[in-house]
C-alpha atoms as a PDB file:
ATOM      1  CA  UNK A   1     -29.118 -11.034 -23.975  1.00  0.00           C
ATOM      2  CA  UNK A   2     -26.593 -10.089 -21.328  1.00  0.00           C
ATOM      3  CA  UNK A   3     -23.359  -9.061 -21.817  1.00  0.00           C
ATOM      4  CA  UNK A   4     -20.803 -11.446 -21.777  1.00  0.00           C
ATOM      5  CA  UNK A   5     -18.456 -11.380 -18.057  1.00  0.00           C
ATOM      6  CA  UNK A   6     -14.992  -9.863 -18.813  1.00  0.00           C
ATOM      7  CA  UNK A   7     -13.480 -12.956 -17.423  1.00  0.00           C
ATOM      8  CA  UNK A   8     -15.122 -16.716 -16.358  1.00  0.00           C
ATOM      9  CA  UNK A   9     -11.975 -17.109 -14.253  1.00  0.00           C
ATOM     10  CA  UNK A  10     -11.286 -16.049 -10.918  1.00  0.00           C
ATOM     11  CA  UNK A  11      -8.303 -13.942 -10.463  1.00  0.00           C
ATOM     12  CA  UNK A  12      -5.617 -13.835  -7.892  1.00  0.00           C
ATOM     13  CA  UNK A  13      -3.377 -10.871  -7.326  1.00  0.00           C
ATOM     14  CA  UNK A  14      -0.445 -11.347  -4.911  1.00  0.00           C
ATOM     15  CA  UNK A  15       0.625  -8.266  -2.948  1.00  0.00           C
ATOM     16  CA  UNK A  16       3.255  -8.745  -0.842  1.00  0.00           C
ATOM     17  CA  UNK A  17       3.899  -5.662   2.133  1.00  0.00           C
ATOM     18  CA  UNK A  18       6.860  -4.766   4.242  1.00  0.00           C
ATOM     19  CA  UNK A  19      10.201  -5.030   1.632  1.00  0.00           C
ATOM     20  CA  UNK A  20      12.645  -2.903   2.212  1.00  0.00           C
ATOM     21  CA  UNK A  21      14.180  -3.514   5.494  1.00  0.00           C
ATOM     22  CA  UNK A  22      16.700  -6.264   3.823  1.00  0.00           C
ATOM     23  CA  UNK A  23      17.358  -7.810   0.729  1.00  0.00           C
ATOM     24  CA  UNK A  24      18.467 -11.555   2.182  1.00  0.00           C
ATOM     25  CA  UNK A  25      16.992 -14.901   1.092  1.00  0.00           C
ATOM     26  CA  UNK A  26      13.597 -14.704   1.852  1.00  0.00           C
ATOM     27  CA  UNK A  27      13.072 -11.568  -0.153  1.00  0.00           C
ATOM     28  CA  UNK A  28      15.055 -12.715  -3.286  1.00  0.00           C
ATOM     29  CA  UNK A  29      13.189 -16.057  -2.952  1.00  0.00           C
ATOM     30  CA  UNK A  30       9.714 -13.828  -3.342  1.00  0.00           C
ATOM     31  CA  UNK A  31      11.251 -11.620  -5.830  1.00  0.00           C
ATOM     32  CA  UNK A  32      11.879 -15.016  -7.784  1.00  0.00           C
ATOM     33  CA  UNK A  33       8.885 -16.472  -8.012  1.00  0.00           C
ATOM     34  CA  UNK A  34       7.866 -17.388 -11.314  1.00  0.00           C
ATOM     35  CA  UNK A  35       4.096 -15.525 -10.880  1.00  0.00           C
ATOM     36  CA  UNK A  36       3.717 -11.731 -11.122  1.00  0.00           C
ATOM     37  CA  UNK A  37       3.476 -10.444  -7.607  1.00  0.00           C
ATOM     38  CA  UNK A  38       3.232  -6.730  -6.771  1.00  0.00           C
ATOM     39  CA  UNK A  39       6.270  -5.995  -4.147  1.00  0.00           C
ATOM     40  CA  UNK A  40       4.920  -3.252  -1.919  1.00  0.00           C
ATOM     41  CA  UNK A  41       8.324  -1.271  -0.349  1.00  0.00           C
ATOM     42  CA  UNK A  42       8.116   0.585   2.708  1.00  0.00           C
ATOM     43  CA  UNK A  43       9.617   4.020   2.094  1.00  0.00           C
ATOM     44  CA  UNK A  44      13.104   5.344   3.449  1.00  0.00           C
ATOM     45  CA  UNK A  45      14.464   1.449   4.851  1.00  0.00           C
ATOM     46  CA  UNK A  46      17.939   0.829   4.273  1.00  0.00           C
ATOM     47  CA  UNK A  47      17.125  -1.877   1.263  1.00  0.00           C
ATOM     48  CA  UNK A  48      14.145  -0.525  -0.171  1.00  0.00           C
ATOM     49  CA  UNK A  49      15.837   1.239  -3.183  1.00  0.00           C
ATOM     50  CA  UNK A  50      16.926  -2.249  -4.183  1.00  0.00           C
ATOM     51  CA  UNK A  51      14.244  -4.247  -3.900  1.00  0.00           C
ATOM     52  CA  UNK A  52      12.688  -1.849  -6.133  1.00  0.00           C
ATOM     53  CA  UNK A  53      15.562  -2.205  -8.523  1.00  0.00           C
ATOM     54  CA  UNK A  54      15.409  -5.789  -8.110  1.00  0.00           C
ATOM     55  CA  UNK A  55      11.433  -6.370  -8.525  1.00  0.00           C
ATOM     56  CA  UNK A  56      11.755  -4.486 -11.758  1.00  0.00           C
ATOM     57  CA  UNK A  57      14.290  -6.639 -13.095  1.00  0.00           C
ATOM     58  CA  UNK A  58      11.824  -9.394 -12.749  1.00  0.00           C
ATOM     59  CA  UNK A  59       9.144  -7.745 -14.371  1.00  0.00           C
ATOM     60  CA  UNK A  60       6.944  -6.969 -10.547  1.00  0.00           C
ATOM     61  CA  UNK A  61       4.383  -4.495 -10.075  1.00  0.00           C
ATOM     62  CA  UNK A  62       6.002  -1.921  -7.490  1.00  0.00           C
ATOM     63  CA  UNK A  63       3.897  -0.250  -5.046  1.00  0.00           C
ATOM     64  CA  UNK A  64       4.222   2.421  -2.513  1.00  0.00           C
ATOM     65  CA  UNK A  65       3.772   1.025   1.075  1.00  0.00           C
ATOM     66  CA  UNK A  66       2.755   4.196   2.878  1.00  0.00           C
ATOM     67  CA  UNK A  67       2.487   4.040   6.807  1.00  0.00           C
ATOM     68  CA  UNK A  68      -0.196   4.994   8.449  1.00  0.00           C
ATOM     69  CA  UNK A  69      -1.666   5.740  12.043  1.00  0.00           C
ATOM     70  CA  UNK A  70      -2.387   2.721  13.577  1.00  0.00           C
ATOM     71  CA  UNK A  71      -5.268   2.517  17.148  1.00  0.00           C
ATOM     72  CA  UNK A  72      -2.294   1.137  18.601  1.00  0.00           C
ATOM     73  CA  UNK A  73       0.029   4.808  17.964  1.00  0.00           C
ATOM     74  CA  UNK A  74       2.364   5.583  19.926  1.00  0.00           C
ATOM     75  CA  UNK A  75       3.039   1.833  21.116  1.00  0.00           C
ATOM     76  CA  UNK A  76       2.653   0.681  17.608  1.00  0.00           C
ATOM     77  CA  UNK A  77       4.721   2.860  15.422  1.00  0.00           C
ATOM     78  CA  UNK A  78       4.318   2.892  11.606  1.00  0.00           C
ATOM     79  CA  UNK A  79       8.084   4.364  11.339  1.00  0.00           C
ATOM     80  CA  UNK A  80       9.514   6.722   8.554  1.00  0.00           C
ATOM     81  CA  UNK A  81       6.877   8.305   6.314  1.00  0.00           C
ATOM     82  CA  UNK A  82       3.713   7.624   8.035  1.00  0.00           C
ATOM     83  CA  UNK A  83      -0.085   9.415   7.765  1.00  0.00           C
ATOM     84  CA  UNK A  84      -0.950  10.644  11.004  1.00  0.00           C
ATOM     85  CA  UNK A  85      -4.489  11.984  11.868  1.00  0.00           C
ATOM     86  CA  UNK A  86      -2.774  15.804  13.194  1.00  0.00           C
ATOM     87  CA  UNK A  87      -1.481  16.382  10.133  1.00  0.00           C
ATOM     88  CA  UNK A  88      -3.069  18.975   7.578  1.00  0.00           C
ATOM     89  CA  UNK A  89      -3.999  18.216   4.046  1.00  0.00           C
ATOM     90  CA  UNK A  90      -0.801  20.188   2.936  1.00  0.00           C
ATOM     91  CA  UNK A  91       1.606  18.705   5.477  1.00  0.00           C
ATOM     92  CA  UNK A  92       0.473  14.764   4.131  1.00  0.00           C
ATOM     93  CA  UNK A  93       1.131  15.932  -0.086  1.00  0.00           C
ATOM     94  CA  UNK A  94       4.715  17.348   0.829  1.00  0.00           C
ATOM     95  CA  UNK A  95       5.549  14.306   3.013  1.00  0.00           C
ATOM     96  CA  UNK A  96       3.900  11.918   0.211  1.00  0.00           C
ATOM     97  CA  UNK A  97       5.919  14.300  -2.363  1.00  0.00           C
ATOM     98  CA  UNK A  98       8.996  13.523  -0.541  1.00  0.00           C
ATOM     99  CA  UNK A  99       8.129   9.723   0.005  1.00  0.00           C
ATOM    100  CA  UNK A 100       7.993   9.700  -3.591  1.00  0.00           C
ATOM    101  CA  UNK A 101      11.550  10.797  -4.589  1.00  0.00           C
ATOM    102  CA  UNK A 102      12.640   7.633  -2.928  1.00  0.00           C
ATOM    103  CA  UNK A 103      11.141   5.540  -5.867  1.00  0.00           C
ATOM    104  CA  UNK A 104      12.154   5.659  -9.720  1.00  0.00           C
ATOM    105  CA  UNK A 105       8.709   4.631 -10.526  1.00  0.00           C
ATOM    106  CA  UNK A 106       5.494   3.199  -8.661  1.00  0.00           C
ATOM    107  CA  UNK A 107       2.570   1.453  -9.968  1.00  0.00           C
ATOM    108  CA  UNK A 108       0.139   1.808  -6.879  1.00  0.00           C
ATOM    109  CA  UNK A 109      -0.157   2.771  -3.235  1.00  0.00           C
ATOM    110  CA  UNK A 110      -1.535   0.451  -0.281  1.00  0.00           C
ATOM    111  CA  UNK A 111      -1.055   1.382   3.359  1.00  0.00           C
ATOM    112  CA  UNK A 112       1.115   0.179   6.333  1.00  0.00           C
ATOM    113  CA  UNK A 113      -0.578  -0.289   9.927  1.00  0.00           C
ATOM    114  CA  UNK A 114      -3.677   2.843   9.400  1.00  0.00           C
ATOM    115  CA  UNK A 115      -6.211   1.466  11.507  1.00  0.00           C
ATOM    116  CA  UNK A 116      -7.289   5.013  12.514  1.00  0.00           C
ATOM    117  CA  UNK A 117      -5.679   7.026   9.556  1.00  0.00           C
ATOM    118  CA  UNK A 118      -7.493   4.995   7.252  1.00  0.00           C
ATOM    119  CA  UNK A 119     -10.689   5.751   8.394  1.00  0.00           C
ATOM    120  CA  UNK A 120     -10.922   9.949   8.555  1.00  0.00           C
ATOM    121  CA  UNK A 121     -11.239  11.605   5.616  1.00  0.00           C
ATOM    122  CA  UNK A 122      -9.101  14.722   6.095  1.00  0.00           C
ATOM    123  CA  UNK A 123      -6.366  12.098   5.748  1.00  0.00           C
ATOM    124  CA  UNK A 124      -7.417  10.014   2.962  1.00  0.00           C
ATOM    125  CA  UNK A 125      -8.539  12.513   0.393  1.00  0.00           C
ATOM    126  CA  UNK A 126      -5.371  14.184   0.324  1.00  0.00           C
ATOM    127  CA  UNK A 127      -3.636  10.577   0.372  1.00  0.00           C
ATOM    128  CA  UNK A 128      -5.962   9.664  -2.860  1.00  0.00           C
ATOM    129  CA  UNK A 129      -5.271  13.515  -4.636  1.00  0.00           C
ATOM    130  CA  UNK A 130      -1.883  12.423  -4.670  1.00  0.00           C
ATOM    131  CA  UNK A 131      -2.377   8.998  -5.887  1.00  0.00           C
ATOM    132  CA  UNK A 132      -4.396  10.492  -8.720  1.00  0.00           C
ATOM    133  CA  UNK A 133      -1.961  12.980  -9.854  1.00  0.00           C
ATOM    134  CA  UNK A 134       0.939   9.976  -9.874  1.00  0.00           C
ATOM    135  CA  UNK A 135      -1.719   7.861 -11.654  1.00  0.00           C
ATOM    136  CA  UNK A 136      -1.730   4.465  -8.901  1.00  0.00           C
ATOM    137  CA  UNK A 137      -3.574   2.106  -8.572  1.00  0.00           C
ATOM    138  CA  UNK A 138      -5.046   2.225  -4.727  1.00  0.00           C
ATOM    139  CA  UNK A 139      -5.105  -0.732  -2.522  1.00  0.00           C
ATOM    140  CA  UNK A 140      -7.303  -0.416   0.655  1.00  0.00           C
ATOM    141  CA  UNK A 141      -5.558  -2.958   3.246  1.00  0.00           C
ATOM    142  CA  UNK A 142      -8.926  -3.415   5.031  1.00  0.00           C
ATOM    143  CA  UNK A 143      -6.987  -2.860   8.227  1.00  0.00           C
ATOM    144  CA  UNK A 144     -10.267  -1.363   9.823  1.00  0.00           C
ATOM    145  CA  UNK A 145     -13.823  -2.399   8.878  1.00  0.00           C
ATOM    146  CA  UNK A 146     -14.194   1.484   8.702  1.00  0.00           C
ATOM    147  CA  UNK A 147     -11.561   2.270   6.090  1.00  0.00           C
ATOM    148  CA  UNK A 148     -12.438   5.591   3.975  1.00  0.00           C
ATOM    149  CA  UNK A 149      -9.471   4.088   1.757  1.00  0.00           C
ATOM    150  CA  UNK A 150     -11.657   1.955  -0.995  1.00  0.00           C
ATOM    151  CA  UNK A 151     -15.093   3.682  -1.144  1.00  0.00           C
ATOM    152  CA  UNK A 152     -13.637   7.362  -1.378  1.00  0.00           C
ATOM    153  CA  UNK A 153     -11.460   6.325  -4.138  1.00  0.00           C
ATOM    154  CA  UNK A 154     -14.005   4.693  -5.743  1.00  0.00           C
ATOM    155  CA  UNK A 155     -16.033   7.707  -5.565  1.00  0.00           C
ATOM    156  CA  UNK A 156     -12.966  10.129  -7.324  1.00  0.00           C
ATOM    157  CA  UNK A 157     -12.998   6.638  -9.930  1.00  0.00           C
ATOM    158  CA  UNK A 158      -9.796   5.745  -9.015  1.00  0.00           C
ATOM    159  CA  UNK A 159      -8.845   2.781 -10.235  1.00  0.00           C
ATOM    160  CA  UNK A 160      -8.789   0.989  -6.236  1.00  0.00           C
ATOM    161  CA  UNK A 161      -9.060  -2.784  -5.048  1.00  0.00           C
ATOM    162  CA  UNK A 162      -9.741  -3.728  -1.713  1.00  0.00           C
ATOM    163  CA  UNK A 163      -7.464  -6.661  -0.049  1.00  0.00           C
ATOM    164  CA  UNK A 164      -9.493  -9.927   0.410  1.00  0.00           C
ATOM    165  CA  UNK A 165      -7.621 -11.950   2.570  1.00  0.00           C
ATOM    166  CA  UNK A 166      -3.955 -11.489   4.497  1.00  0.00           C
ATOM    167  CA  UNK A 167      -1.931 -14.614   4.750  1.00  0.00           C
ATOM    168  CA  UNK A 168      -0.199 -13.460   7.583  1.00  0.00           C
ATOM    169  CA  UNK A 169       2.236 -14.866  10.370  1.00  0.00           C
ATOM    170  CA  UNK A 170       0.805 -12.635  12.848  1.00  0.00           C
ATOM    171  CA  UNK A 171      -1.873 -13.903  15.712  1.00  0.00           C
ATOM    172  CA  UNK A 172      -2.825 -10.456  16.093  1.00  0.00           C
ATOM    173  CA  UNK A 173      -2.604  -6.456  14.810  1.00  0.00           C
ATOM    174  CA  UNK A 174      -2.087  -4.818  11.950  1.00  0.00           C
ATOM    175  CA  UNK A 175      -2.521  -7.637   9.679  1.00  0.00           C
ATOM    176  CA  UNK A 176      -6.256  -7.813  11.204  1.00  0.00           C
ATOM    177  CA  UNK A 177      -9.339  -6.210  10.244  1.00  0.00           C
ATOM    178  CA  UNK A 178      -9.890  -3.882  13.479  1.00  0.00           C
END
């Protein structure tokens, strides 16, 4: 007969973006919840080294969350860190190097913004190199119905998801599937 499913159940994994900027009530009320989340941290903010420290503490995933071009560049700006389309393959693994050395240890890697980054190559392959050598898991945020993000990784069999659904306060943007 057929092989039993891994799992009957459906599974829920809760990513939360954008930590880092603050560590006030809001973010310690996440950080407390009494579910695993994943606490994605933007690099460089002025609180992201402690919500790191803090989301390890309480046993959280801890993910990378690596700006990106967005359509919207230069009125929408990804800040510190980001993937822009100009850059050369060499230019995006020293920046992601030095992103790196602002985390004592990351589980995975989903992007901020990266409606256009996310959806040429010459960006994502050296974004996924890197995430193979740190051994991440990828999450594609789906920001563009043309994201390169999920089915290139899937093709180096990386281990990648691709984001679902965004509960998101926004109307309108990023947080939308462009």
């Amino acid at each position: 007969g057929d092989p039993p499913l891994v799992s009957a159940q459906p599974r829920l994994a809760i990513l939360i973006d954008d930590f880092g900027h603050n560590f006030g009530r809001t973010v310690r009320g996440l950080l407390d919840l009494e579910v695993p989340i994943t606490a994605s941290i933007l690099p460089g903010r002025h609180r992201s080294r402690r919500v790191e420290r803090e989301a390890r503490r309480r046993g959280h995933a801890v993910f990378l969350h690596l700006p990106m071009e967005p359509l919207g560049w230069p009125e929408q700006d990804p800040g510190y860190g980001a993937l822009f389309t100009g850059m050369s393959a060499d230019s995006i693994g020293e920046l992601l190097a030095e992103l790196r050395g602002g985390f004592e240890k990351l589980d995975g890697v989903n992007h901020h913004m990266g409606s256009r980054a996310s959806t040429v190559d010459a960006v994502v392959r050296p974004m996924l190199d890197w995430a193979a050598r740190e051994e991440l898991l990828v999450v594609d945020s789906y920001t563009a119905k043309r994201s390169r993000v999920y089915p290139m990784a899937r093709d180096m069999d990386l281990p990648t998801l691709r984001v679902d659904l965004f509960l998101d306060g926004e109307e309108e943007g990023e947080g939308r599937i462009a």
